[in-house]
C-alpha atoms as a PDB file:
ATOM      1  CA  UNK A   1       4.512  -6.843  -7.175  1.00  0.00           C
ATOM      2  CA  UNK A   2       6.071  -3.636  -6.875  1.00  0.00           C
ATOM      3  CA  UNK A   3       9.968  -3.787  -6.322  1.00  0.00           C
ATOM      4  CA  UNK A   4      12.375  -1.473  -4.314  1.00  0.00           C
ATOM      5  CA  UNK A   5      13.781   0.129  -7.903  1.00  0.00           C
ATOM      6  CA  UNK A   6       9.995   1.179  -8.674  1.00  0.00           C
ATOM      7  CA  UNK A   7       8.963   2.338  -5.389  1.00  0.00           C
ATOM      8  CA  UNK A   8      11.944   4.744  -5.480  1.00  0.00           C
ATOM      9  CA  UNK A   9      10.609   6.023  -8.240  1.00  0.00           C
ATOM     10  CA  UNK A  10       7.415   6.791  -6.327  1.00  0.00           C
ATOM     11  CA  UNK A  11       8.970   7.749  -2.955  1.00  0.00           C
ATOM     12  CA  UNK A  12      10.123  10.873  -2.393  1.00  0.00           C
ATOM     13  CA  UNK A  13      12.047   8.529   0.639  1.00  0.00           C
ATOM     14  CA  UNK A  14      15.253   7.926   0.696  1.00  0.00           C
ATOM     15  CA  UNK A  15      17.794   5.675   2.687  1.00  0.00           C
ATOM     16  CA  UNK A  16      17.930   5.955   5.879  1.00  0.00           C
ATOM     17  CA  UNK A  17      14.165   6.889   5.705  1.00  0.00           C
ATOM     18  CA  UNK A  18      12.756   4.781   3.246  1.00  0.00           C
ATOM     19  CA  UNK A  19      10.905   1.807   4.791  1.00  0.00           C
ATOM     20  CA  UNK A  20       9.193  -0.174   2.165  1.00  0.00           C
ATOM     21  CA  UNK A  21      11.507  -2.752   0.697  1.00  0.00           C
ATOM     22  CA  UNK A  22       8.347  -4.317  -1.463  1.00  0.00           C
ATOM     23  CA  UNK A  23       4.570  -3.932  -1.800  1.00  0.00           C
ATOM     24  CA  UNK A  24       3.267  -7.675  -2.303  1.00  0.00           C
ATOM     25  CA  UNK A  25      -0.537  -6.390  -3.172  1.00  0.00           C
ATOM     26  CA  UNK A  26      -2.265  -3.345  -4.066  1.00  0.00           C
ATOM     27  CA  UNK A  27      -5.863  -2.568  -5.381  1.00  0.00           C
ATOM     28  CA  UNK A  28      -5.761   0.917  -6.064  1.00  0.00           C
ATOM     29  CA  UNK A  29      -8.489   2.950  -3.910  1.00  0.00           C
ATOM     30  CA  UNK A  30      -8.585   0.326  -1.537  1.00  0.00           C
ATOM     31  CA  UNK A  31      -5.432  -1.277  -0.016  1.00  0.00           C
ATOM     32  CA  UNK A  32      -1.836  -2.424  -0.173  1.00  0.00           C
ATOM     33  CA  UNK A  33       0.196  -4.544   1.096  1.00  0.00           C
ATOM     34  CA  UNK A  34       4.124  -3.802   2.284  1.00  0.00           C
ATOM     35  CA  UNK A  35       7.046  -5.625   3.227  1.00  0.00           C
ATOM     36  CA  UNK A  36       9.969  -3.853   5.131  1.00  0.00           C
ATOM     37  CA  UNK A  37      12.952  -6.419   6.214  1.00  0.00           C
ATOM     38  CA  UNK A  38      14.103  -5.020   9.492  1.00  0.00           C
ATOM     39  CA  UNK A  39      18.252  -5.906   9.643  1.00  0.00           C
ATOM     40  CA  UNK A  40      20.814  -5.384  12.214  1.00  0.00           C
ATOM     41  CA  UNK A  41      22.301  -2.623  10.183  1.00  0.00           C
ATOM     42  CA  UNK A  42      19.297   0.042  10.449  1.00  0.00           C
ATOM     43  CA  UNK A  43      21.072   3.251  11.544  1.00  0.00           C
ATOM     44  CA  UNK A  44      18.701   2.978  14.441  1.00  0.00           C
ATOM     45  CA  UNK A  45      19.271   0.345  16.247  1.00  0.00           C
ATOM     46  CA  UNK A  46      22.215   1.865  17.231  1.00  0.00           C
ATOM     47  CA  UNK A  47      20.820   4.593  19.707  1.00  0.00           C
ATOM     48  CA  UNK A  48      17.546   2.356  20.317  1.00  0.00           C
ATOM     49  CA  UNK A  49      18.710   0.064  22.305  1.00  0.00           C
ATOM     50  CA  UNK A  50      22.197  -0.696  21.359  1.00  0.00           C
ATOM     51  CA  UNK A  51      22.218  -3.927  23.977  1.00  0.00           C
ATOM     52  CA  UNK A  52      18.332  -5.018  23.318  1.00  0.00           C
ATOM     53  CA  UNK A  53      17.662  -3.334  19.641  1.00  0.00           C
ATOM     54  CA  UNK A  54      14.020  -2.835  19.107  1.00  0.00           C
ATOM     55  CA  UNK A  55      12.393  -0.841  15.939  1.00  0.00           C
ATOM     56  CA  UNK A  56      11.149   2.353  17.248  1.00  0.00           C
ATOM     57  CA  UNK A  57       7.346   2.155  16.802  1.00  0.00           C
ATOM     58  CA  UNK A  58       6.971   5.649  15.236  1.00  0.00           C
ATOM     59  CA  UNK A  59       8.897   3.656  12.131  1.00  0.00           C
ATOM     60  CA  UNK A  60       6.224   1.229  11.957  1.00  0.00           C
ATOM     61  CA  UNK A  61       4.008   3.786  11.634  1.00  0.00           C
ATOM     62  CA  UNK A  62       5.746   5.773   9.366  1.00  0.00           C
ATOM     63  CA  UNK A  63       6.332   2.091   7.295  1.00  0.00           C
ATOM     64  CA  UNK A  64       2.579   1.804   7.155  1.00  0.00           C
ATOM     65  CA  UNK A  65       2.604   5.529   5.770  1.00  0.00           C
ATOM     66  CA  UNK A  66       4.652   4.909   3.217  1.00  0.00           C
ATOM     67  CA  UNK A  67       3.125   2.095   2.091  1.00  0.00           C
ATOM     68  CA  UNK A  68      -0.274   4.107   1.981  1.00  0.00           C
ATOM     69  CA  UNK A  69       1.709   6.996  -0.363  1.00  0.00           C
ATOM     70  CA  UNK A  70       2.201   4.060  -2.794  1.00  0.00           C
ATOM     71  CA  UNK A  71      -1.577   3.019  -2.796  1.00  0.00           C
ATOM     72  CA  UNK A  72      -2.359   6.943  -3.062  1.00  0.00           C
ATOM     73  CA  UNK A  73       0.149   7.122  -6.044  1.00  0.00           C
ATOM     74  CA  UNK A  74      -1.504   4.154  -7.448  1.00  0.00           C
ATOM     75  CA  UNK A  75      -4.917   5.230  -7.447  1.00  0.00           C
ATOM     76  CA  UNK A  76      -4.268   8.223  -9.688  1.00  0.00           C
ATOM     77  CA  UNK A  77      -2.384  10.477  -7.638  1.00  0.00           C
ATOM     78  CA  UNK A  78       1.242  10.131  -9.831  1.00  0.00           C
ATOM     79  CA  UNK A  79       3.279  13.419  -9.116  1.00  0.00           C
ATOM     80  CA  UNK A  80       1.828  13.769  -5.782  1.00  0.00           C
ATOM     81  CA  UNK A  81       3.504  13.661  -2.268  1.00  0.00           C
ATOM     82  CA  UNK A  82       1.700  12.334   0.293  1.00  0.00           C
ATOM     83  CA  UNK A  83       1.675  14.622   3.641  1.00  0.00           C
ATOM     84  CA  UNK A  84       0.691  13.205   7.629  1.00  0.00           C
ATOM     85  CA  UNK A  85      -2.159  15.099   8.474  1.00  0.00           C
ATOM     86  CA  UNK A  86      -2.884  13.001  11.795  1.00  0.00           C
ATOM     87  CA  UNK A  87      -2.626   9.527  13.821  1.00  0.00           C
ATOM     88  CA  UNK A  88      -4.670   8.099  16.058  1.00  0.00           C
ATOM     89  CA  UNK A  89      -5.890   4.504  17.832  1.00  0.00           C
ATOM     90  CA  UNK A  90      -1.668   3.938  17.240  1.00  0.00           C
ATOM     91  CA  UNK A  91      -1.241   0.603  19.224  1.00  0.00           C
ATOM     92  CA  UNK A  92       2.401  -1.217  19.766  1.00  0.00           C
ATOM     93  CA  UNK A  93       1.266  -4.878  21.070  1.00  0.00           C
ATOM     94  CA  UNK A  94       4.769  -6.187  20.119  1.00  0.00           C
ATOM     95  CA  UNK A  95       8.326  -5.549  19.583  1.00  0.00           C
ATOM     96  CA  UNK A  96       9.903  -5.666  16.473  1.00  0.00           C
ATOM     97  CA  UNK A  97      13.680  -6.958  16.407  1.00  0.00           C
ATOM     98  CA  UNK A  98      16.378  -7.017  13.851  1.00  0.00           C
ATOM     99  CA  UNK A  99      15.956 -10.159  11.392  1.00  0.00           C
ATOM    100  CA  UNK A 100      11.849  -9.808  11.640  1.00  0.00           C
ATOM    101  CA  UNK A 101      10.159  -9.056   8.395  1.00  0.00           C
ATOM    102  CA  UNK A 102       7.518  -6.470   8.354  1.00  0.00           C
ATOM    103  CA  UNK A 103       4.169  -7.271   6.677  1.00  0.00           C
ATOM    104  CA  UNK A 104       2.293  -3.869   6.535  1.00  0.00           C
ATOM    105  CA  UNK A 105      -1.388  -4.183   5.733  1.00  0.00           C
ATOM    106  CA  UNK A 106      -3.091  -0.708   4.524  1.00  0.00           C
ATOM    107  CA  UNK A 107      -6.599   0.027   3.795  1.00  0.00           C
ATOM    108  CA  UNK A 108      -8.102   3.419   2.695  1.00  0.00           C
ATOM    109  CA  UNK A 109     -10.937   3.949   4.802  1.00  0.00           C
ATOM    110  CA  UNK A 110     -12.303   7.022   3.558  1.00  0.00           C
ATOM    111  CA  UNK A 111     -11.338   9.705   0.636  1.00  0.00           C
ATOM    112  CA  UNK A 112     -12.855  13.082   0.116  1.00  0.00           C
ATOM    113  CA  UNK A 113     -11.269  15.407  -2.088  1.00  0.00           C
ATOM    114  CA  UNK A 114      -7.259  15.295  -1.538  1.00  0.00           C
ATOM    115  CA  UNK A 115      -7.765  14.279   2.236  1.00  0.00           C
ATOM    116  CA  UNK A 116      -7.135  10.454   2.574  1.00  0.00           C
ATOM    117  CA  UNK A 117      -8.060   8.380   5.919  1.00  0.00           C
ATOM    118  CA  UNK A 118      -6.229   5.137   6.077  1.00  0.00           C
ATOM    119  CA  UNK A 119      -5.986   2.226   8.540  1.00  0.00           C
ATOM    120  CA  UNK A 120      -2.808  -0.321   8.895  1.00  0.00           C
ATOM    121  CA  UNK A 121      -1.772  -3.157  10.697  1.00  0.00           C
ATOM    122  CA  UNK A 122       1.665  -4.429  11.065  1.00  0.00           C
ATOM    123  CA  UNK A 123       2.664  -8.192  11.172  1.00  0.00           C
ATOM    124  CA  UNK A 124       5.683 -10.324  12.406  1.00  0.00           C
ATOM    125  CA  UNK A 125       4.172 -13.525  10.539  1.00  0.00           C
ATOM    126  CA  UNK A 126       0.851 -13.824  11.719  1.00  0.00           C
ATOM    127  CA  UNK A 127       1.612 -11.776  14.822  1.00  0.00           C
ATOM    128  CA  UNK A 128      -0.068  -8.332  15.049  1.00  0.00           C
ATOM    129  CA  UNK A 129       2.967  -6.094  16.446  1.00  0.00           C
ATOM    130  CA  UNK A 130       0.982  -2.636  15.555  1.00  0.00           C
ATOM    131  CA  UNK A 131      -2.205  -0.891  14.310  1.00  0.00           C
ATOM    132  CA  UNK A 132      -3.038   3.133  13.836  1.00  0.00           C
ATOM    133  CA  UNK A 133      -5.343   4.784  11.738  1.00  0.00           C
ATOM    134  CA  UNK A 134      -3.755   8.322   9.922  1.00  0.00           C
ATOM    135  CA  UNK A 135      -4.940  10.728   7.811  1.00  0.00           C
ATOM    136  CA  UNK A 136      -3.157  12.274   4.784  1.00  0.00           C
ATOM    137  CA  UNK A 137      -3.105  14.920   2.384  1.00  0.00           C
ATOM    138  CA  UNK A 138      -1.691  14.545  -0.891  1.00  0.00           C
ATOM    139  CA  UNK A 139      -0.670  17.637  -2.869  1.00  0.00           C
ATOM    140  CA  UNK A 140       1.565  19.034  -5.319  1.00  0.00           C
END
């Protein structure tokens, strides 16, 4: 298990922005697995919605990111940052609300050179709430 003290040390993220609270599984080259408790005091919720808070899918996605800048930082890539490159297929099938924990599944789905192509899922318990697939570079 990876805790929040260690993934700050591999995130360039910082609060408000960082959205990985613990990665529960990792196989480096191949996938990782995220968890990001969503509370009532995420500075968001208070422009979206403040009477029906939701988390803004573009965080998912970015939570899934994240996550996949810990698997690329795992597989060899220490001293790296990890750059979006692209997103597509991004699918919201269900809201996430304040209280709901996060379970953010990432695979890599391709590699070549320091190009990475991921794909992630997002879970409320078994739920599916989001997918995308994204493509990174990592540099530095």
């Amino acid at each position: 298990m990876i805790d929040s003290k260690e993934i700050l040390s591999i995130l360039p993220h910082r609060y408000p922005f960082l959205m990985v609270d613990s990665v529960m599984e990792l196989e480096p080259g191949v996938k990782a697995v995220g968890i990001k408790n969503v509370t009532m005091n995420e500075p968001f919720f208070q422009g979206h919605f403040p009477n029906n808070p939701v988390m803004p899918g573009v965080l998912i996605v970015e939570a899934m990111a994240q996550v996949a800048g810990i698997l690329a930082f795992k597989s060899g890539m220490q001293g790296k940052t990890v750059y979006f490159m692209s997103m597509e297929k991004v699918k919201f099938r269900r809201i996430v609300l304040p209280g709901d924990q996060l379970k953010l599944e990432v695979n890599v789905t391709h590699r070549r050179g320091n190009v990475w192509k991921f794909s992630g899922n997002a879970f409320v318990g078994d739920k599916l709430t989001s997918e995308a697939e994204f493509t990174a570079m990592v540099s530095g």
